[in-house]
ModelCIF file with pLDDT and N, C-alpha, C, O atoms, coordinates in Angstrom:
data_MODEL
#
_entry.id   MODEL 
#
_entity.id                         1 
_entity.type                       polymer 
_entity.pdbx_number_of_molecules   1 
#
_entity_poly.entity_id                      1 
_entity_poly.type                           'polypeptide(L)' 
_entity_poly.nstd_linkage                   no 
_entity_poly.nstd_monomer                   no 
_entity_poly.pdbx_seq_one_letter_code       
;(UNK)(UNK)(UNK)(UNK)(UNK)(UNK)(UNK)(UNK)(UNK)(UNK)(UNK)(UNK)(UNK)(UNK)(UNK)(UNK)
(UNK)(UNK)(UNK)(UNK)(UNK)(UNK)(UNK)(UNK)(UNK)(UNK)(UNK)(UNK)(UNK)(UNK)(UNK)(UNK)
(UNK)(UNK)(UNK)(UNK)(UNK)(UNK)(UNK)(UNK)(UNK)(UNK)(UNK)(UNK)(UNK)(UNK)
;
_entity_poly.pdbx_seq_one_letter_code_can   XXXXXXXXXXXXXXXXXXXXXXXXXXXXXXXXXXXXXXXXXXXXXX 
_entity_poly.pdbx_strand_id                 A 
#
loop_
_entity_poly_seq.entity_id 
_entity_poly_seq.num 
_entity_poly_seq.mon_id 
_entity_poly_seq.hetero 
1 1  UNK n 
1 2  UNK n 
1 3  UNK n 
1 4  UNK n 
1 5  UNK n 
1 6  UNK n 
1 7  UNK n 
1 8  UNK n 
1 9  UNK n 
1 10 UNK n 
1 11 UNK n 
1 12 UNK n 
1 13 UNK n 
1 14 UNK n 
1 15 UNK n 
1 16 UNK n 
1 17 UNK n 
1 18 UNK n 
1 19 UNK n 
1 20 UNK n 
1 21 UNK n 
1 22 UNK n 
1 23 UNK n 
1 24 UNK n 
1 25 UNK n 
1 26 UNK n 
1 27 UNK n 
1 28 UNK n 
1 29 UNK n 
1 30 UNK n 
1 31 UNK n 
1 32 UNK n 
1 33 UNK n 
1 34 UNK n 
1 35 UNK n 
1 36 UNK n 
1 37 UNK n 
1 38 UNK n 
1 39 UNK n 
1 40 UNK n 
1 41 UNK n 
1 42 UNK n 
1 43 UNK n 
1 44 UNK n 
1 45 UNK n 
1 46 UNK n 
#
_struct_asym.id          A 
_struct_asym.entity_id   1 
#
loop_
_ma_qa_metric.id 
_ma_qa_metric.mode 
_ma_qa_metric.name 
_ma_qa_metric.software_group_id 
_ma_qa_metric.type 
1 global pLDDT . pLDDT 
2 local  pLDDT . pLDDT 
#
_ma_qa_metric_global.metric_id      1 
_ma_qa_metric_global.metric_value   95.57 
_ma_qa_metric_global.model_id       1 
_ma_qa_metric_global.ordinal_id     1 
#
loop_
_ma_qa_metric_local.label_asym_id 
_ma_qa_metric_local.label_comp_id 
_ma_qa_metric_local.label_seq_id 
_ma_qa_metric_local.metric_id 
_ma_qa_metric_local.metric_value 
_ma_qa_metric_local.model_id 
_ma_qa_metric_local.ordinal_id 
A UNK 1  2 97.00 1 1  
A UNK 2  2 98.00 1 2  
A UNK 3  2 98.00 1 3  
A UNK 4  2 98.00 1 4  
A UNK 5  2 98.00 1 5  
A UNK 6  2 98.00 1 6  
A UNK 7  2 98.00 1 7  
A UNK 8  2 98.00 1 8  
A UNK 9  2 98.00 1 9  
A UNK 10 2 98.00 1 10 
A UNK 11 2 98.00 1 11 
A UNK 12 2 98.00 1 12 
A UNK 13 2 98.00 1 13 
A UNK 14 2 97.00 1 14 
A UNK 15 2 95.00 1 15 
A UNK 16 2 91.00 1 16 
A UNK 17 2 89.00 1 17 
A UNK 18 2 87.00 1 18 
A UNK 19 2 89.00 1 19 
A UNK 20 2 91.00 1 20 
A UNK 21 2 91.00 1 21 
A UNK 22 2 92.00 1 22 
A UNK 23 2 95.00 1 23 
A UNK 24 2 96.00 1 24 
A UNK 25 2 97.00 1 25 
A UNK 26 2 98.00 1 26 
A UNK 27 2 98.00 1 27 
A UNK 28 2 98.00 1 28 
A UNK 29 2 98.00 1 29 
A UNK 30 2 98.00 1 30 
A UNK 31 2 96.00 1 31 
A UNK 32 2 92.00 1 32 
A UNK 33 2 94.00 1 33 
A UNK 34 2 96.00 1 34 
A UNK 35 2 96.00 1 35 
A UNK 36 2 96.00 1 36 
A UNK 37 2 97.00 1 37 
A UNK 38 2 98.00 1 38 
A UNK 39 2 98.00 1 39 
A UNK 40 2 98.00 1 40 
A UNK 41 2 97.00 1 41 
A UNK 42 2 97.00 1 42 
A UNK 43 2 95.00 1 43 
A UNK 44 2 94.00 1 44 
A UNK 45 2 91.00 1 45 
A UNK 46 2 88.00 1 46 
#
loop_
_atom_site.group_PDB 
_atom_site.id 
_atom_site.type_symbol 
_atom_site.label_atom_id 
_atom_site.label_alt_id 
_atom_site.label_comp_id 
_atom_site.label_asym_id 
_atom_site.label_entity_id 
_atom_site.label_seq_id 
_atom_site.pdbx_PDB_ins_code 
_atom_site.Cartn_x 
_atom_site.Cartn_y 
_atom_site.Cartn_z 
_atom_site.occupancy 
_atom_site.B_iso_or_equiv 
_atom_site.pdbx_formal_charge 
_atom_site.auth_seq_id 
_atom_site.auth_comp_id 
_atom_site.auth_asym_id 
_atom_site.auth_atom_id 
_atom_site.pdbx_PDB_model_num 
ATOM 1   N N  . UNK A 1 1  ? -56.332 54.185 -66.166 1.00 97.00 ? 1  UNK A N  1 
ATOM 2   C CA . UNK A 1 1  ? -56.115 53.312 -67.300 1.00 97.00 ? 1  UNK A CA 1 
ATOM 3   C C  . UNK A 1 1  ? -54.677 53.299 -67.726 1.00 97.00 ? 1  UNK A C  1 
ATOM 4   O O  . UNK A 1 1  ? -53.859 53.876 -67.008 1.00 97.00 ? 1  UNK A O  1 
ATOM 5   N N  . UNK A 1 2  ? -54.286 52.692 -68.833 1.00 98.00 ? 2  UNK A N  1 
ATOM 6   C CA . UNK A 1 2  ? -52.943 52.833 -69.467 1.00 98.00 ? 2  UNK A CA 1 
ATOM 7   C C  . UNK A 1 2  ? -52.986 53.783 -70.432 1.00 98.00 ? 2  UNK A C  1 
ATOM 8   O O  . UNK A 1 2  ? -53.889 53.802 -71.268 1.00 98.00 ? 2  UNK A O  1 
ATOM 9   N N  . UNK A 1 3  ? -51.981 54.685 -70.402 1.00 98.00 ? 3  UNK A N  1 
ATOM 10  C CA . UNK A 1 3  ? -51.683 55.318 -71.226 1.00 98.00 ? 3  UNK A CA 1 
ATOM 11  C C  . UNK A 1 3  ? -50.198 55.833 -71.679 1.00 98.00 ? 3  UNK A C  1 
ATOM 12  O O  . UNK A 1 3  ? -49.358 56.068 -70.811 1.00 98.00 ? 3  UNK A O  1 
ATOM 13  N N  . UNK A 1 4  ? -49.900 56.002 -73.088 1.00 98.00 ? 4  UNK A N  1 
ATOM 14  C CA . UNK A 1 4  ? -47.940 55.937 -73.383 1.00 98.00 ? 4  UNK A CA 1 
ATOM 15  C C  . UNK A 1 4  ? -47.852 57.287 -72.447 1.00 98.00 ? 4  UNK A C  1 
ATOM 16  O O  . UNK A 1 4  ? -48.804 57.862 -71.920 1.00 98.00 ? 4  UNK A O  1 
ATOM 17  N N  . UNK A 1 5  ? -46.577 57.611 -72.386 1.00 98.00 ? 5  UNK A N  1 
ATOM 18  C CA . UNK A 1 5  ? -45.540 58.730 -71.717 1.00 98.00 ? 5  UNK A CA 1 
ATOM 19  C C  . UNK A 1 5  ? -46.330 59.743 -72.675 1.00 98.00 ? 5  UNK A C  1 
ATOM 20  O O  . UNK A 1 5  ? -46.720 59.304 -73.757 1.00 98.00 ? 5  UNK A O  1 
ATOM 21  N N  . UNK A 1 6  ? -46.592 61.105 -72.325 1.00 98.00 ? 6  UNK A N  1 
ATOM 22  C CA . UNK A 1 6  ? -46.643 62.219 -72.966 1.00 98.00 ? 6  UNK A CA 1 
ATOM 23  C C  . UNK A 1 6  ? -48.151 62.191 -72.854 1.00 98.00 ? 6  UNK A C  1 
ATOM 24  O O  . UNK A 1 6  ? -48.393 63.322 -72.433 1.00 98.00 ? 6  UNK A O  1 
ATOM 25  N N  . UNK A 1 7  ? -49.249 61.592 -72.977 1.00 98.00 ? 7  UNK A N  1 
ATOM 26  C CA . UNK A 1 7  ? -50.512 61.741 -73.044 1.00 98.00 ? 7  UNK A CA 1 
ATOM 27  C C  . UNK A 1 7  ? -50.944 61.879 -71.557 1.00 98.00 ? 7  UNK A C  1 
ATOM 28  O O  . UNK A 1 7  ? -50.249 61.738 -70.551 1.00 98.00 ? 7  UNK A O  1 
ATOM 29  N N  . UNK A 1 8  ? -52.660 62.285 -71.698 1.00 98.00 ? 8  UNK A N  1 
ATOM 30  C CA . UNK A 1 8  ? -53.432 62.718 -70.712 1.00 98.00 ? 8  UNK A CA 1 
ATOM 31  C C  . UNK A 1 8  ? -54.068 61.367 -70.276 1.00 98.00 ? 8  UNK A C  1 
ATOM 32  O O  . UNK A 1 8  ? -53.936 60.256 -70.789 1.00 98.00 ? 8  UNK A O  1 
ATOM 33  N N  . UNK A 1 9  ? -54.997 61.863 -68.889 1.00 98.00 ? 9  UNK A N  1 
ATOM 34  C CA . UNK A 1 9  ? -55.932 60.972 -68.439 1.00 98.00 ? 9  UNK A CA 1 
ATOM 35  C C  . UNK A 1 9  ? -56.520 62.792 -67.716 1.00 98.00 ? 9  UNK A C  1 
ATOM 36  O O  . UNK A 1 9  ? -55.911 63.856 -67.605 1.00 98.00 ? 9  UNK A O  1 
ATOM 37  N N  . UNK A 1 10 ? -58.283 62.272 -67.291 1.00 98.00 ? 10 UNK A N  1 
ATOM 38  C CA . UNK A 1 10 ? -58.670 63.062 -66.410 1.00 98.00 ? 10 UNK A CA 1 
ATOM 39  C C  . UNK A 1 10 ? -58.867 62.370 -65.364 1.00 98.00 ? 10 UNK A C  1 
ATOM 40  O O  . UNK A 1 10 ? -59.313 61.304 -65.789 1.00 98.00 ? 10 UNK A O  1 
ATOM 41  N N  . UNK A 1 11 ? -58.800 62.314 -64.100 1.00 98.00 ? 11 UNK A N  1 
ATOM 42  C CA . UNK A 1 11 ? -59.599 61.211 -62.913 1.00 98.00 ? 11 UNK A CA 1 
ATOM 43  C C  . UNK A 1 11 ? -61.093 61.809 -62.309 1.00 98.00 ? 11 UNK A C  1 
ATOM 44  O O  . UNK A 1 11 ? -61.381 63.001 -62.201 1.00 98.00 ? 11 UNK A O  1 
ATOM 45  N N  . UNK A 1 12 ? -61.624 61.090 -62.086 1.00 98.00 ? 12 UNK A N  1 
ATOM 46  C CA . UNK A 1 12 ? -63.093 61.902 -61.327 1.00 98.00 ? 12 UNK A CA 1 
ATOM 47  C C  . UNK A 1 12 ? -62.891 60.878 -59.689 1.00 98.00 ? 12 UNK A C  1 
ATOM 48  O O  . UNK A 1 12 ? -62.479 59.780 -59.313 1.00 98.00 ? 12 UNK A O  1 
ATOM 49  N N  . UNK A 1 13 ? -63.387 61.905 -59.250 1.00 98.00 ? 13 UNK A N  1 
ATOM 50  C CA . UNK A 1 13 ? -64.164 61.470 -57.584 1.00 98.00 ? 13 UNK A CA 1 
ATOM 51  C C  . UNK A 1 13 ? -65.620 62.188 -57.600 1.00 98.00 ? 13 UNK A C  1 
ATOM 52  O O  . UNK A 1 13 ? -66.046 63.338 -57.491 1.00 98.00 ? 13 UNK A O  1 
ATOM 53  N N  . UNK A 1 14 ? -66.155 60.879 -57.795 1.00 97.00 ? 14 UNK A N  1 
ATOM 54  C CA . UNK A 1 14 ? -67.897 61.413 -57.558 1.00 97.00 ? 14 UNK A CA 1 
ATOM 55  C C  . UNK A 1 14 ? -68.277 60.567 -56.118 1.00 97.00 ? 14 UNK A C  1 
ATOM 56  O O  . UNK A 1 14 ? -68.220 59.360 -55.886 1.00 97.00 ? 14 UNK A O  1 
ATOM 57  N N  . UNK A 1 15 ? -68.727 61.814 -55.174 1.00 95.00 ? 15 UNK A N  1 
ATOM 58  C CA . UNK A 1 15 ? -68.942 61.515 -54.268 1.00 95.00 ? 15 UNK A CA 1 
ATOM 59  C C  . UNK A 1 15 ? -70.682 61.460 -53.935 1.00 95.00 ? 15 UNK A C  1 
ATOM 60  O O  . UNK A 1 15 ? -71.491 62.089 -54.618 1.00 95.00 ? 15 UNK A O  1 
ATOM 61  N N  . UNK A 1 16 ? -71.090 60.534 -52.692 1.00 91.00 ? 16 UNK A N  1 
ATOM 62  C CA . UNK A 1 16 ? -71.873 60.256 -52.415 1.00 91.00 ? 16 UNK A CA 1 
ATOM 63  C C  . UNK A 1 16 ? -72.623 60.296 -50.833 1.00 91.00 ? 16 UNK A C  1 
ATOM 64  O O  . UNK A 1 16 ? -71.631 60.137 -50.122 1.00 91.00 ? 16 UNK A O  1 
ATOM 65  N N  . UNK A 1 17 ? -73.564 60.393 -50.080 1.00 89.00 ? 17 UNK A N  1 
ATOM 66  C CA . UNK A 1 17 ? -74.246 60.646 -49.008 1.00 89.00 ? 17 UNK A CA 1 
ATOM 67  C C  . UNK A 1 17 ? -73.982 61.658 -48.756 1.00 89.00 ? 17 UNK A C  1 
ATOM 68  O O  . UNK A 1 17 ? -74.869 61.976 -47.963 1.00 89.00 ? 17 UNK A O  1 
ATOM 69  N N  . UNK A 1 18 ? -73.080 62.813 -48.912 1.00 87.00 ? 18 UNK A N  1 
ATOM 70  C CA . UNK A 1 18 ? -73.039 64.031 -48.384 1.00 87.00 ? 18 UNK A CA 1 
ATOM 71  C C  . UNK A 1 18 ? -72.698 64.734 -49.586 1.00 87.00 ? 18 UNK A C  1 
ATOM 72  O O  . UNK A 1 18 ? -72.296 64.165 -50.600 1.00 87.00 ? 18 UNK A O  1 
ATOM 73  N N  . UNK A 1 19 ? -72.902 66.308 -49.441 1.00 89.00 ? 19 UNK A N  1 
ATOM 74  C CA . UNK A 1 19 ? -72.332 67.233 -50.684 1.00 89.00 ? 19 UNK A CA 1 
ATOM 75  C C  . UNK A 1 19 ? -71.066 67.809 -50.556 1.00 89.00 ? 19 UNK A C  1 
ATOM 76  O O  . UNK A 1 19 ? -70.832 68.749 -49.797 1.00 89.00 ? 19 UNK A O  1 
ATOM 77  N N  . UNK A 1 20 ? -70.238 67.262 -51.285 1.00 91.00 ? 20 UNK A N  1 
ATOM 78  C CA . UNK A 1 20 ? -68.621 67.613 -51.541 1.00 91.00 ? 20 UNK A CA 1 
ATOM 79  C C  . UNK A 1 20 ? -68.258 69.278 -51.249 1.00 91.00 ? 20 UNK A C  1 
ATOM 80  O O  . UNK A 1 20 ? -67.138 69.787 -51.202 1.00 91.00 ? 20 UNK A O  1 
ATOM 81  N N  . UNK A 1 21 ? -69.723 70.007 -51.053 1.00 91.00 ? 21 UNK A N  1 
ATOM 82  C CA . UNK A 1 21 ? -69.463 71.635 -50.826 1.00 91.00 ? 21 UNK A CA 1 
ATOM 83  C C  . UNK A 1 21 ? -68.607 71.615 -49.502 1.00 91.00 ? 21 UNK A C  1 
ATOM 84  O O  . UNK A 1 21 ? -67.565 72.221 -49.251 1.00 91.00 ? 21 UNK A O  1 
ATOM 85  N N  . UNK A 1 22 ? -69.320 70.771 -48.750 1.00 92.00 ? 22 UNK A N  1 
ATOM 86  C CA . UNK A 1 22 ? -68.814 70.750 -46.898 1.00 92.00 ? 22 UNK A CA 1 
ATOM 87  C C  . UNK A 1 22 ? -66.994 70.223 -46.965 1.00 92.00 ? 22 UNK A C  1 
ATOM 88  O O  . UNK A 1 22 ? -66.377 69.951 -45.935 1.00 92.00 ? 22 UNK A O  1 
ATOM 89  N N  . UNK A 1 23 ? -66.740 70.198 -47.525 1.00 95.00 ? 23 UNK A N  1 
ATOM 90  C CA . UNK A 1 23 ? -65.103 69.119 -48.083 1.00 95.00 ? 23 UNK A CA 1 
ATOM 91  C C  . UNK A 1 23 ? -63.901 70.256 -48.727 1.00 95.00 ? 23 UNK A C  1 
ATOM 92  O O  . UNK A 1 23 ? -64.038 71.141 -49.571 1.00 95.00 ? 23 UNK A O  1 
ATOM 93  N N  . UNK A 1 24 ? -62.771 69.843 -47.991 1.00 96.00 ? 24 UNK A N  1 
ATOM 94  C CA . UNK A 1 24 ? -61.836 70.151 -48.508 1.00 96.00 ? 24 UNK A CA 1 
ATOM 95  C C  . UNK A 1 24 ? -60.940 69.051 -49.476 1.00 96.00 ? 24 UNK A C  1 
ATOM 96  O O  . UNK A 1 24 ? -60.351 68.494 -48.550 1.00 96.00 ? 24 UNK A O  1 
ATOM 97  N N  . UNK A 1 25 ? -60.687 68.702 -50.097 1.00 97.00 ? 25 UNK A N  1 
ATOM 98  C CA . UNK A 1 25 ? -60.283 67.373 -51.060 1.00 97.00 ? 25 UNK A CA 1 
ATOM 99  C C  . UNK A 1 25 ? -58.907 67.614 -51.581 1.00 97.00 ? 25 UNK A C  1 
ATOM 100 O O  . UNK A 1 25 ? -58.381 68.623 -52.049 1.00 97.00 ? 25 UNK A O  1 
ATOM 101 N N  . UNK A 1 26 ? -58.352 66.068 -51.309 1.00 98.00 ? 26 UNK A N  1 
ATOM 102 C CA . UNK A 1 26 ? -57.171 65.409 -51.917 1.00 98.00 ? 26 UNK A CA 1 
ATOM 103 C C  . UNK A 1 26 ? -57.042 64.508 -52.670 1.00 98.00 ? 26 UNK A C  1 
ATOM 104 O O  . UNK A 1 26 ? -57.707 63.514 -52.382 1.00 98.00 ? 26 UNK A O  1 
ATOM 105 N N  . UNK A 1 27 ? -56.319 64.438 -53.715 1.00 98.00 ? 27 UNK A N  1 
ATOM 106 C CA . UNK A 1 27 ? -55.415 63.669 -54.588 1.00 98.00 ? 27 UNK A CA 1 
ATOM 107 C C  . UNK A 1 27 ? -54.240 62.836 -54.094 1.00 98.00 ? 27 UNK A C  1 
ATOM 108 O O  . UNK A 1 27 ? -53.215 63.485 -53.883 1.00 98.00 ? 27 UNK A O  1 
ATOM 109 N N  . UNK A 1 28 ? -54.201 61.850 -53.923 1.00 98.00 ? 28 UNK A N  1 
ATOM 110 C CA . UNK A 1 28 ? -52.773 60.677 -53.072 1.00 98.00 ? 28 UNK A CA 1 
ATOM 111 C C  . UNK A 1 28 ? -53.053 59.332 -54.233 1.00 98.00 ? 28 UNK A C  1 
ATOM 112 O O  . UNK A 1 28 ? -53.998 58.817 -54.831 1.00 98.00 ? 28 UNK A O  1 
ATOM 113 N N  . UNK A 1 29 ? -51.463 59.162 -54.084 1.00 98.00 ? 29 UNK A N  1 
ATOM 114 C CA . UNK A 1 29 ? -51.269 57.963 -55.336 1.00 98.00 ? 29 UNK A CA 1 
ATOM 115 C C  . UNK A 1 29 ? -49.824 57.661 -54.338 1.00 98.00 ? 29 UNK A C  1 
ATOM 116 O O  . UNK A 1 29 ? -49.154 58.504 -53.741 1.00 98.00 ? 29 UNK A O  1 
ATOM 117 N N  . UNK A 1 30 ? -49.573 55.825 -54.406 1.00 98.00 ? 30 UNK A N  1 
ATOM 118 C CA . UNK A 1 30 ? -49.128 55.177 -54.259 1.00 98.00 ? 30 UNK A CA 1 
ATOM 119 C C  . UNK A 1 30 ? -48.416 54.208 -55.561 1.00 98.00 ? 30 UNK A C  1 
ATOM 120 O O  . UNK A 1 30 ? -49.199 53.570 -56.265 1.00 98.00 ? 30 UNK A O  1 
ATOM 121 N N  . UNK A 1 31 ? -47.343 54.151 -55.764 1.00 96.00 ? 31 UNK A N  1 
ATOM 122 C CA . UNK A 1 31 ? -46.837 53.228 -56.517 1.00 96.00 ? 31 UNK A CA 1 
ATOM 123 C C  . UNK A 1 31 ? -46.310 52.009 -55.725 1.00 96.00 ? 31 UNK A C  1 
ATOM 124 O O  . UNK A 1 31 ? -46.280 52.081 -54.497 1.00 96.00 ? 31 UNK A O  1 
ATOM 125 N N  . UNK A 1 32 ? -45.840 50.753 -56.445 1.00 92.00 ? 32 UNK A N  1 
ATOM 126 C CA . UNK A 1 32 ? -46.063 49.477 -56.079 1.00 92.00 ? 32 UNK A CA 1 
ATOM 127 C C  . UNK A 1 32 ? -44.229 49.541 -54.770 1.00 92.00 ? 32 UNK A C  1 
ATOM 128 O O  . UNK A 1 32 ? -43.071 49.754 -55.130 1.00 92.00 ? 32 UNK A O  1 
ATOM 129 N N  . UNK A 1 33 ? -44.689 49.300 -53.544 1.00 94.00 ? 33 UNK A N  1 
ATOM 130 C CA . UNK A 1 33 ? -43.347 49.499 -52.912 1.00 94.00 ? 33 UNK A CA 1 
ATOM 131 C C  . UNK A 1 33 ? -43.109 50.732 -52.735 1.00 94.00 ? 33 UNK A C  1 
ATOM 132 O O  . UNK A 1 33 ? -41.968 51.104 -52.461 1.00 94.00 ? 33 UNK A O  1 
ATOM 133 N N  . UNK A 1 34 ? -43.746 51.264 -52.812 1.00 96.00 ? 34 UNK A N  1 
ATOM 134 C CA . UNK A 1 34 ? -43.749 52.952 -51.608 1.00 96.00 ? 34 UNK A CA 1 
ATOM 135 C C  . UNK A 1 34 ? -44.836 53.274 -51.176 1.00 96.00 ? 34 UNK A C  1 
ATOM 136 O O  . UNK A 1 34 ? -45.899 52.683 -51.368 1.00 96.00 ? 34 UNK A O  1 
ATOM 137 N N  . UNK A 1 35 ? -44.646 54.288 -50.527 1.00 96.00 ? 35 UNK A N  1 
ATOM 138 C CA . UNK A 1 35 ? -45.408 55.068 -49.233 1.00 96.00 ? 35 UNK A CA 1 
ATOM 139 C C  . UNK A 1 35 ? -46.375 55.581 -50.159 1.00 96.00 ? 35 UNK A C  1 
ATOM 140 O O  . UNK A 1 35 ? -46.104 55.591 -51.360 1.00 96.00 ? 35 UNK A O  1 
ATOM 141 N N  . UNK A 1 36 ? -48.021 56.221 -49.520 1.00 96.00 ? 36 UNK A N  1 
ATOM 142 C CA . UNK A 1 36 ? -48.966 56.794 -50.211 1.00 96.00 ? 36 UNK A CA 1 
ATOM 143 C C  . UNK A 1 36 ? -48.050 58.318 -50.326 1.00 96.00 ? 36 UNK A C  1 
ATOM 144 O O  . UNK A 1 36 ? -47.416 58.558 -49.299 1.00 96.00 ? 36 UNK A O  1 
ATOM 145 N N  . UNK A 1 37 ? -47.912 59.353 -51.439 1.00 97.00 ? 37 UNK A N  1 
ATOM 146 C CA . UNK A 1 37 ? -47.863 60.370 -51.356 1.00 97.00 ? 37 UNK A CA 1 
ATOM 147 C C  . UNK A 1 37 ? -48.977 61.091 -51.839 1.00 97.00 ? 37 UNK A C  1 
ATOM 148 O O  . UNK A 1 37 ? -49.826 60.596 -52.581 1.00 97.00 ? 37 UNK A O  1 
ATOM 149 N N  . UNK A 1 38 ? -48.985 62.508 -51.337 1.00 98.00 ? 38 UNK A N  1 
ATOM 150 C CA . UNK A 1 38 ? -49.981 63.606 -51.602 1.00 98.00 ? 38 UNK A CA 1 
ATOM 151 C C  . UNK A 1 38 ? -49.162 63.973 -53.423 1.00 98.00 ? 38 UNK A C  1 
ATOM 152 O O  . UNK A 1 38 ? -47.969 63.898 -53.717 1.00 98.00 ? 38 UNK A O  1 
ATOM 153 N N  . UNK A 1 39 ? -50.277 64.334 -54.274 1.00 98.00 ? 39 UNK A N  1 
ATOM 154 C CA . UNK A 1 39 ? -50.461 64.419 -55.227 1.00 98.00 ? 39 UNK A CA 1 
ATOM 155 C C  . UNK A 1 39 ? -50.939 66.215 -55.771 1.00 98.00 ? 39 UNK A C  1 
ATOM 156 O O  . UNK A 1 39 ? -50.249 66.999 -56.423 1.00 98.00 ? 39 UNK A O  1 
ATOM 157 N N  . UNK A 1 40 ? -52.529 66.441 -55.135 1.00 98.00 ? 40 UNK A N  1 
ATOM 158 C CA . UNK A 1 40 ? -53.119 67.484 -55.215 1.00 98.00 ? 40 UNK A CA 1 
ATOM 159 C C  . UNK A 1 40 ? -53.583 67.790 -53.985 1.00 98.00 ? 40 UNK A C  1 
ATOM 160 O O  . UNK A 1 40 ? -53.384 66.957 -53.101 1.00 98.00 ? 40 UNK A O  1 
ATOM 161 N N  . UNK A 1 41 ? -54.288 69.022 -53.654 1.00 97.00 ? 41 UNK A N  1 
ATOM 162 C CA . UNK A 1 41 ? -55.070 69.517 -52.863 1.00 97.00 ? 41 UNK A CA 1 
ATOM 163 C C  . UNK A 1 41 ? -56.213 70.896 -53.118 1.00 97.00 ? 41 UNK A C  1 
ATOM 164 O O  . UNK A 1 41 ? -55.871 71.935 -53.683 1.00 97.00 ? 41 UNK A O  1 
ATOM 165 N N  . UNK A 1 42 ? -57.314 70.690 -52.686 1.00 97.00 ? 42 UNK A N  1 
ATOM 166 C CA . UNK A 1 42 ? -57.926 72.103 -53.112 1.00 97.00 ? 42 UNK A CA 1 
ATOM 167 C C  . UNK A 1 42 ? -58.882 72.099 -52.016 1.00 97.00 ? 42 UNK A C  1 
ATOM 168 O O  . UNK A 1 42 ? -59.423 71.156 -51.438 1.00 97.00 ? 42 UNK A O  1 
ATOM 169 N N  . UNK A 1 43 ? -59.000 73.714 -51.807 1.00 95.00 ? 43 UNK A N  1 
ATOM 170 C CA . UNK A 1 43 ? -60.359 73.838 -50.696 1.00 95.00 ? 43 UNK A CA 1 
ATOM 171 C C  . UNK A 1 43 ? -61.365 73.668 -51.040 1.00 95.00 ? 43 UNK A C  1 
ATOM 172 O O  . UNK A 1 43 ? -61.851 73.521 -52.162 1.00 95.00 ? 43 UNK A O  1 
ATOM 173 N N  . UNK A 1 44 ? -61.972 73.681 -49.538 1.00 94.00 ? 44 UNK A N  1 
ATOM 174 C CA . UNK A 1 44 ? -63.655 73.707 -50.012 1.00 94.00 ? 44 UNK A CA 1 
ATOM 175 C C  . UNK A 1 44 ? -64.269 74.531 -50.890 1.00 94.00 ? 44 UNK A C  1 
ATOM 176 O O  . UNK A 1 44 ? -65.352 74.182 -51.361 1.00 94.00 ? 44 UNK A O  1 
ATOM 177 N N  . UNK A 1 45 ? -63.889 75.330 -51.128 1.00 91.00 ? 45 UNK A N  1 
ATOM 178 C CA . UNK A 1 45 ? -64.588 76.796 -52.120 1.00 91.00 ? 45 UNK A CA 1 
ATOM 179 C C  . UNK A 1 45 ? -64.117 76.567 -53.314 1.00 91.00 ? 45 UNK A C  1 
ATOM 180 O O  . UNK A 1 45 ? -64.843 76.733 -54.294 1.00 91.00 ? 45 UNK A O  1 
ATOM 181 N N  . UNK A 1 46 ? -62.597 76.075 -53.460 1.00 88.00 ? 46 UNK A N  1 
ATOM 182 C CA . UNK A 1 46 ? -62.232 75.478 -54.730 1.00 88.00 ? 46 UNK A CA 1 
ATOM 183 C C  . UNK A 1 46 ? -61.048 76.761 -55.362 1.00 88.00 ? 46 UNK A C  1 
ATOM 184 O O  . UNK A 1 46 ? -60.503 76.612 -56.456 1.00 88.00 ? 46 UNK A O  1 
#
C-alpha cells in the first residue's frame, strides 16, 4: 500500500497446494527501471 517515510507496513505470503514447512523463502522487490533485488531470506526451519 502507500505509506509516508518513517511508518510501517507488514507483507504476508500465504501459500497454497503445498506446506511452506518443505520451503526455504525469499523476499525480492523491484522498483520501476531496475533489476529484481533480494530483499530477505529465511530457512526452512525459520
Amino acid at each position: 500500500g502507500l505509506v509516508q517515510a518513517g511508518g510501517s507496513l507488514r507483507l504476508s505470503c500465504a501459500a497454497s497446494g503445498r506446506t511452506l514447512s518443505s520451503y526455504a523463502m525469499g523476499w525480492f522487490r523491484q522498483a520501476p527501471g531496475k533489476e529484481r533485488e533480494f530483499v530477505a531470506a529465511l530457512s526452512r526451519s525459520g
